[in-house]
PDB file of N, CA and C in Angstrom:
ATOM      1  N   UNK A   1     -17.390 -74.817 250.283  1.00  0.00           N
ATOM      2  CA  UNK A   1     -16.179 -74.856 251.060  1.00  0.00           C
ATOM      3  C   UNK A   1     -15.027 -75.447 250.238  1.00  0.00           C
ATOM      4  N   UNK A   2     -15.792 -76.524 249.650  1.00  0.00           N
ATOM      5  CA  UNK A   2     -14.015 -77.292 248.544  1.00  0.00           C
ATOM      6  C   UNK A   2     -13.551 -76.474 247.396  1.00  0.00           C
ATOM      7  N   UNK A   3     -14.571 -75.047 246.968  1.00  0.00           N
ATOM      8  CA  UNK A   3     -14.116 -74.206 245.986  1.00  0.00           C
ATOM      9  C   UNK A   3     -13.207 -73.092 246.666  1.00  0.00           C
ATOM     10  N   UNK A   4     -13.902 -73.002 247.991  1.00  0.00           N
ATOM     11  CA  UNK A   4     -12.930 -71.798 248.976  1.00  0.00           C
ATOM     12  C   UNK A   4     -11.362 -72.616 248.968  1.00  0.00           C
ATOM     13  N   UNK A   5     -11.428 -73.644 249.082  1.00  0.00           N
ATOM     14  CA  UNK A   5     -10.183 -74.098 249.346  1.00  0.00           C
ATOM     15  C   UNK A   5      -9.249 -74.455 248.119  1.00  0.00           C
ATOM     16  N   UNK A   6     -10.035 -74.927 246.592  1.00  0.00           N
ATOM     17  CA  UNK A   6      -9.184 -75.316 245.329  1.00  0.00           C
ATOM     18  C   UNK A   6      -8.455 -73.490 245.592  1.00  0.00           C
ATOM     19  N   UNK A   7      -9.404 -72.424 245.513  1.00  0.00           N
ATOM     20  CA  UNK A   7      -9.409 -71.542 245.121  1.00  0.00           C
ATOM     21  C   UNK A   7      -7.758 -71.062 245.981  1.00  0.00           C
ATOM     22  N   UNK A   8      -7.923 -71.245 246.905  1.00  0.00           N
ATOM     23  CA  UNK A   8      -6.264 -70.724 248.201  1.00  0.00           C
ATOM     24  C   UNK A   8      -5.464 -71.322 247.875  1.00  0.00           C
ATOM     25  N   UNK A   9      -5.281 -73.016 247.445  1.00  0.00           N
ATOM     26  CA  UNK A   9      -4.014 -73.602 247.313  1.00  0.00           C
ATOM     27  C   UNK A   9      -3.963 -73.227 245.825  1.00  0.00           C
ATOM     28  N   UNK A  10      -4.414 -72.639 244.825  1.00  0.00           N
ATOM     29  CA  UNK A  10      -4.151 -72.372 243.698  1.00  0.00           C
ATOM     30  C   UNK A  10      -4.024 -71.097 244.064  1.00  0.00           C
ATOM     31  N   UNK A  11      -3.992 -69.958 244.680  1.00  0.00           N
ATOM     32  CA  UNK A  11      -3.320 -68.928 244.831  1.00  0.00           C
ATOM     33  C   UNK A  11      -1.965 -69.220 245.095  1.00  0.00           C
ATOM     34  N   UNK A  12      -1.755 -70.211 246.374  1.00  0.00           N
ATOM     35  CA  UNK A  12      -0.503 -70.078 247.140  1.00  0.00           C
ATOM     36  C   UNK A  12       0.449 -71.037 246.047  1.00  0.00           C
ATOM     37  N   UNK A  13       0.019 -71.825 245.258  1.00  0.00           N
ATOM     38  CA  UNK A  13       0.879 -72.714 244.293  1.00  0.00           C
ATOM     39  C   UNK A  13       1.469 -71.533 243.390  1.00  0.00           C
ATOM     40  N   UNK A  14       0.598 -70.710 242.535  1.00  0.00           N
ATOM     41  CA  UNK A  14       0.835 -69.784 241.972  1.00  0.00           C
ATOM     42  C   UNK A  14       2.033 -69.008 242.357  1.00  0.00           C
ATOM     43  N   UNK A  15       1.446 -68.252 243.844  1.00  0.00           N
ATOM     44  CA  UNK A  15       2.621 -67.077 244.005  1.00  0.00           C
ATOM     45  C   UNK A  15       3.910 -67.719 244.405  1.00  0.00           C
ATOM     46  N   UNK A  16       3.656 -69.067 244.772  1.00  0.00           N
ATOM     47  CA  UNK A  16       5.269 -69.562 245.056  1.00  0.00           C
ATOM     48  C   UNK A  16       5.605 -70.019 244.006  1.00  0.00           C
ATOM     49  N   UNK A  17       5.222 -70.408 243.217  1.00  0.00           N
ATOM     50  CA  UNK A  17       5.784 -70.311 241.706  1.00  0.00           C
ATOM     51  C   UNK A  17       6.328 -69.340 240.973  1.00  0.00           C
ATOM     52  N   UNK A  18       5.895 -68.192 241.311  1.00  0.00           N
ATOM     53  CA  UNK A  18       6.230 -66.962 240.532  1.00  0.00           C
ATOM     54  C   UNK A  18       7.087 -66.238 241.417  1.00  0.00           C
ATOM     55  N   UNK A  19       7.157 -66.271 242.886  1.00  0.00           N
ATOM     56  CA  UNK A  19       8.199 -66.066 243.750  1.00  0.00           C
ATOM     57  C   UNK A  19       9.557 -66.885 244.028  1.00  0.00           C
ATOM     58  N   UNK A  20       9.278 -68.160 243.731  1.00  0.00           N
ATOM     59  CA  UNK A  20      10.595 -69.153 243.676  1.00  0.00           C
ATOM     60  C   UNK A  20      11.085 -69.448 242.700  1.00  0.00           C
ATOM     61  N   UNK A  21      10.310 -69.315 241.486  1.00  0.00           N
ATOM     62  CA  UNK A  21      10.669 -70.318 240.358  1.00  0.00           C
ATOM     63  C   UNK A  21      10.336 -69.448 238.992  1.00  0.00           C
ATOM     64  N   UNK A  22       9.896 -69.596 237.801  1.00  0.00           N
ATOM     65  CA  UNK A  22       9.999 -69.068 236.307  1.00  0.00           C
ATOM     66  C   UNK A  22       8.688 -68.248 236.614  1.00  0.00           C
ATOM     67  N   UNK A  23       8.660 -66.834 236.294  1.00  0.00           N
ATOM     68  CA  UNK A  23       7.028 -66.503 236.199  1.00  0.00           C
ATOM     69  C   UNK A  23       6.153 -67.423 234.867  1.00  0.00           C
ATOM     70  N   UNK A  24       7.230 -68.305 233.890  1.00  0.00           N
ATOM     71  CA  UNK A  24       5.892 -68.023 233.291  1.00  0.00           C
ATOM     72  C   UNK A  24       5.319 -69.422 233.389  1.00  0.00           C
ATOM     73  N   UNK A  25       6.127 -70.306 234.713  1.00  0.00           N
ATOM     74  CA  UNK A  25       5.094 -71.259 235.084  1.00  0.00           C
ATOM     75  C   UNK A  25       3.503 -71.808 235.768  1.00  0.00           C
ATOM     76  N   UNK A  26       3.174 -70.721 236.348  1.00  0.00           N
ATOM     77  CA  UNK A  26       2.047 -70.548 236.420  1.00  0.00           C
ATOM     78  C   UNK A  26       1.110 -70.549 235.359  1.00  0.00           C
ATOM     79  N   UNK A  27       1.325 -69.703 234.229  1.00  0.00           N
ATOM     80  CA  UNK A  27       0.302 -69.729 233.102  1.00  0.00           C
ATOM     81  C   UNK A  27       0.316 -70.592 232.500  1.00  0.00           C
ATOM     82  N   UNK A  28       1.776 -71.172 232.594  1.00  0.00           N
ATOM     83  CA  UNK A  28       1.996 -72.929 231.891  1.00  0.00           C
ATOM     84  C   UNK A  28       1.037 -73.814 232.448  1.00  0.00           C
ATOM     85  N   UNK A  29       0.721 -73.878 233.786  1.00  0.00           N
ATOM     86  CA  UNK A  29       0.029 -74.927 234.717  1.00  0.00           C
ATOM     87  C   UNK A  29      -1.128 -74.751 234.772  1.00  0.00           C
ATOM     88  N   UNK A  30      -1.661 -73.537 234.213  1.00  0.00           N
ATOM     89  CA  UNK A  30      -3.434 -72.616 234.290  1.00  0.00           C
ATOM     90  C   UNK A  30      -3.416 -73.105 232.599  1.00  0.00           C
ATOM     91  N   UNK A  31      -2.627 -73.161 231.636  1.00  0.00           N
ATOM     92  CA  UNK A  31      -3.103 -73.614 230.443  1.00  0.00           C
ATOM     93  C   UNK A  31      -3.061 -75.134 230.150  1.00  0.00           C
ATOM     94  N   UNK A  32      -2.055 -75.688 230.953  1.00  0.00           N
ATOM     95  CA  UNK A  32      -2.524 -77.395 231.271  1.00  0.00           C
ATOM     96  C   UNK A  32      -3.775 -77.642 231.720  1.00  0.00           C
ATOM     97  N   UNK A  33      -3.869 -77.028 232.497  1.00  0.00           N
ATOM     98  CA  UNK A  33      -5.375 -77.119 233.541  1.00  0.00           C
ATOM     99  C   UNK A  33      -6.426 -77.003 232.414  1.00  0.00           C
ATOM    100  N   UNK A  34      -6.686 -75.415 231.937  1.00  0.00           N
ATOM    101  CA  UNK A  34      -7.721 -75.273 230.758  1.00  0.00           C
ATOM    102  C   UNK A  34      -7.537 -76.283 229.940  1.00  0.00           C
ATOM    103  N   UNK A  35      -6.860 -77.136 229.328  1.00  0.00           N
ATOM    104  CA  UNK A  35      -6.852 -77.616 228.095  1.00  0.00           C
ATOM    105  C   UNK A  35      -7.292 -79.046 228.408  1.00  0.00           C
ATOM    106  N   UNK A  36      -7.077 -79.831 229.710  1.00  0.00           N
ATOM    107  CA  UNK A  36      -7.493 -80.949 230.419  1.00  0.00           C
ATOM    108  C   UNK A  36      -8.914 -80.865 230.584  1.00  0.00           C
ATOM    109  N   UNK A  37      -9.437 -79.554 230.818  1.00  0.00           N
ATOM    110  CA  UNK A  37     -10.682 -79.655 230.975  1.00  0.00           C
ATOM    111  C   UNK A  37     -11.435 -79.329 230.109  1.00  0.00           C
ATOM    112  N   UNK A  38     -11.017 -79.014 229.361  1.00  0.00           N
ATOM    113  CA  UNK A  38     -11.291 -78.492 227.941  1.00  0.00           C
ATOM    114  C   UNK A  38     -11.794 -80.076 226.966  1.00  0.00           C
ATOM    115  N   UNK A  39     -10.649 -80.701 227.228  1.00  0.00           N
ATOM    116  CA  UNK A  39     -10.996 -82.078 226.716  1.00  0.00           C
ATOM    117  C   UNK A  39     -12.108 -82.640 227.501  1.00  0.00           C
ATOM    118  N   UNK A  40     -11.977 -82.612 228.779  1.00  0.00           N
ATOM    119  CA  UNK A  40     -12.905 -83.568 229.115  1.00  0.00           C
ATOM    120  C   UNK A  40     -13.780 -83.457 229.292  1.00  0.00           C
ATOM    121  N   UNK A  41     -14.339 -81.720 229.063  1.00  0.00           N
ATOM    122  CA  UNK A  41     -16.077 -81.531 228.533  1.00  0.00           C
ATOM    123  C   UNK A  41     -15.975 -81.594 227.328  1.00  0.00           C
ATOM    124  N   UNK A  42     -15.680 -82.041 226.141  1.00  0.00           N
ATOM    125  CA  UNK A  42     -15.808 -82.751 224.912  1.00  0.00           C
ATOM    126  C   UNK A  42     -16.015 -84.064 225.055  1.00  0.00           C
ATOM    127  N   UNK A  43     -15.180 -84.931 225.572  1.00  0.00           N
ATOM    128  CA  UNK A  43     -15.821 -86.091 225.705  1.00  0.00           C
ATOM    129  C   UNK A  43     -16.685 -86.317 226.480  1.00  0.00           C
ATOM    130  N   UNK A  44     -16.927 -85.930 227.001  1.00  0.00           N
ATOM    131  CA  UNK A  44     -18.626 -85.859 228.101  1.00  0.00           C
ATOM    132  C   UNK A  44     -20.124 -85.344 227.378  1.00  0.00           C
ATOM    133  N   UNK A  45     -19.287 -84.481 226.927  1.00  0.00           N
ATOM    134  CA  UNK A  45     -20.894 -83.282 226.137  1.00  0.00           C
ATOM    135  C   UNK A  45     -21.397 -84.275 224.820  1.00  0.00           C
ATOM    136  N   UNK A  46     -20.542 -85.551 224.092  1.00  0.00           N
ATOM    137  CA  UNK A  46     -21.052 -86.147 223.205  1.00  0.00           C
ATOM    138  C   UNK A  46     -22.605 -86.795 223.305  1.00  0.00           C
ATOM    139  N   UNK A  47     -23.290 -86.579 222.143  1.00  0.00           N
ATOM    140  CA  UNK A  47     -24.444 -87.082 222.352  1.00  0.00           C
ATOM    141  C   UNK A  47     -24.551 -88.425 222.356  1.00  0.00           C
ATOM    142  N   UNK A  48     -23.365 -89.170 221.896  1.00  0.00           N
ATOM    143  CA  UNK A  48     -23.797 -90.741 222.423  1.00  0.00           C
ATOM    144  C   UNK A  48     -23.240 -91.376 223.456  1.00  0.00           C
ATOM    145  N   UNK A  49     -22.930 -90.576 224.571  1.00  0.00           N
ATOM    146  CA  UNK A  49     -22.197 -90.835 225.455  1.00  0.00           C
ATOM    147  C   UNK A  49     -23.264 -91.984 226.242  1.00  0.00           C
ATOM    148  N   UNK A  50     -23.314 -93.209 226.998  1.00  0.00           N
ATOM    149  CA  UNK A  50     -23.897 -93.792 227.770  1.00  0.00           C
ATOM    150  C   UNK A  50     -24.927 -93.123 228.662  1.00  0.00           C
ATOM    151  N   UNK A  51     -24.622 -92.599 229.109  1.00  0.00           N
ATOM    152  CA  UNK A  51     -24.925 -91.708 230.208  1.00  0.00           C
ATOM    153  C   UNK A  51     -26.007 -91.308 229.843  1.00  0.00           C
ATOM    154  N   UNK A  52     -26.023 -90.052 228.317  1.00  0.00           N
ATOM    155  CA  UNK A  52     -27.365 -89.553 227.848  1.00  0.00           C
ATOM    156  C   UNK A  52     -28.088 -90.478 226.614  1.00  0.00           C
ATOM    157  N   UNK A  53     -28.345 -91.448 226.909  1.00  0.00           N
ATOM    158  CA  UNK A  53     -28.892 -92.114 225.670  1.00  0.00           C
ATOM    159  C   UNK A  53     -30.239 -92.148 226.694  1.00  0.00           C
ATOM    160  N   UNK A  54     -31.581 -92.445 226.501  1.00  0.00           N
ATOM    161  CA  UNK A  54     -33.179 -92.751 227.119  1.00  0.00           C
ATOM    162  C   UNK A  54     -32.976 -94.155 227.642  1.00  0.00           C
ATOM    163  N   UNK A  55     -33.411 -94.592 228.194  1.00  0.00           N
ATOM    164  CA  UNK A  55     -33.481 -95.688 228.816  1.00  0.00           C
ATOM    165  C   UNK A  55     -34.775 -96.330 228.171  1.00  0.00           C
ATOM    166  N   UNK A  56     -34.030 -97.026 227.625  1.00  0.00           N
ATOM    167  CA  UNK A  56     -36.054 -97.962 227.158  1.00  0.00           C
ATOM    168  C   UNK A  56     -36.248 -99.453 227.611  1.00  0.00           C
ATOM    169  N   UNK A  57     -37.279 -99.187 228.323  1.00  0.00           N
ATOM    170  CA  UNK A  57     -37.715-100.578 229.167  1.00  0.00           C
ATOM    171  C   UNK A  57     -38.635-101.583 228.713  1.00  0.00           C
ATOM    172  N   UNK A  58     -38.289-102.551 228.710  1.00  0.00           N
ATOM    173  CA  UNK A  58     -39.511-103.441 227.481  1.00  0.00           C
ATOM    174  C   UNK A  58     -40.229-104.123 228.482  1.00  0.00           C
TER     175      UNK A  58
END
């Protein structure tokens, strides 16, 4: 249901962007988007991140 919904207000942000304002702000705001997330599965996917190190219990 929260993807049905990112998915509508990123339609309706879009077309009122491209209906009110510069078309080529939308692709501006879809390549902010990619590149934010882009980073932040790089810093996540590192192998020494906390997260994935084994847990060793003495």
């Amino acid at each position: 249901m929260l993807s049905v919904a990112a998915m509508m207000t990123g339609a309706l942000v879009g077309a009122t962007a491209v209906l009110n304002g510069r078309p080529r702000l939308p692709l501006l705001l879809a390549l902010a988007l990619l590149a934010i997330v882009t980073m932040a599965a790089i810093v996540l996917a590192r192998a020494d991140a906390p997260w994935a190190r084994a847990i060793v219990r003495k």
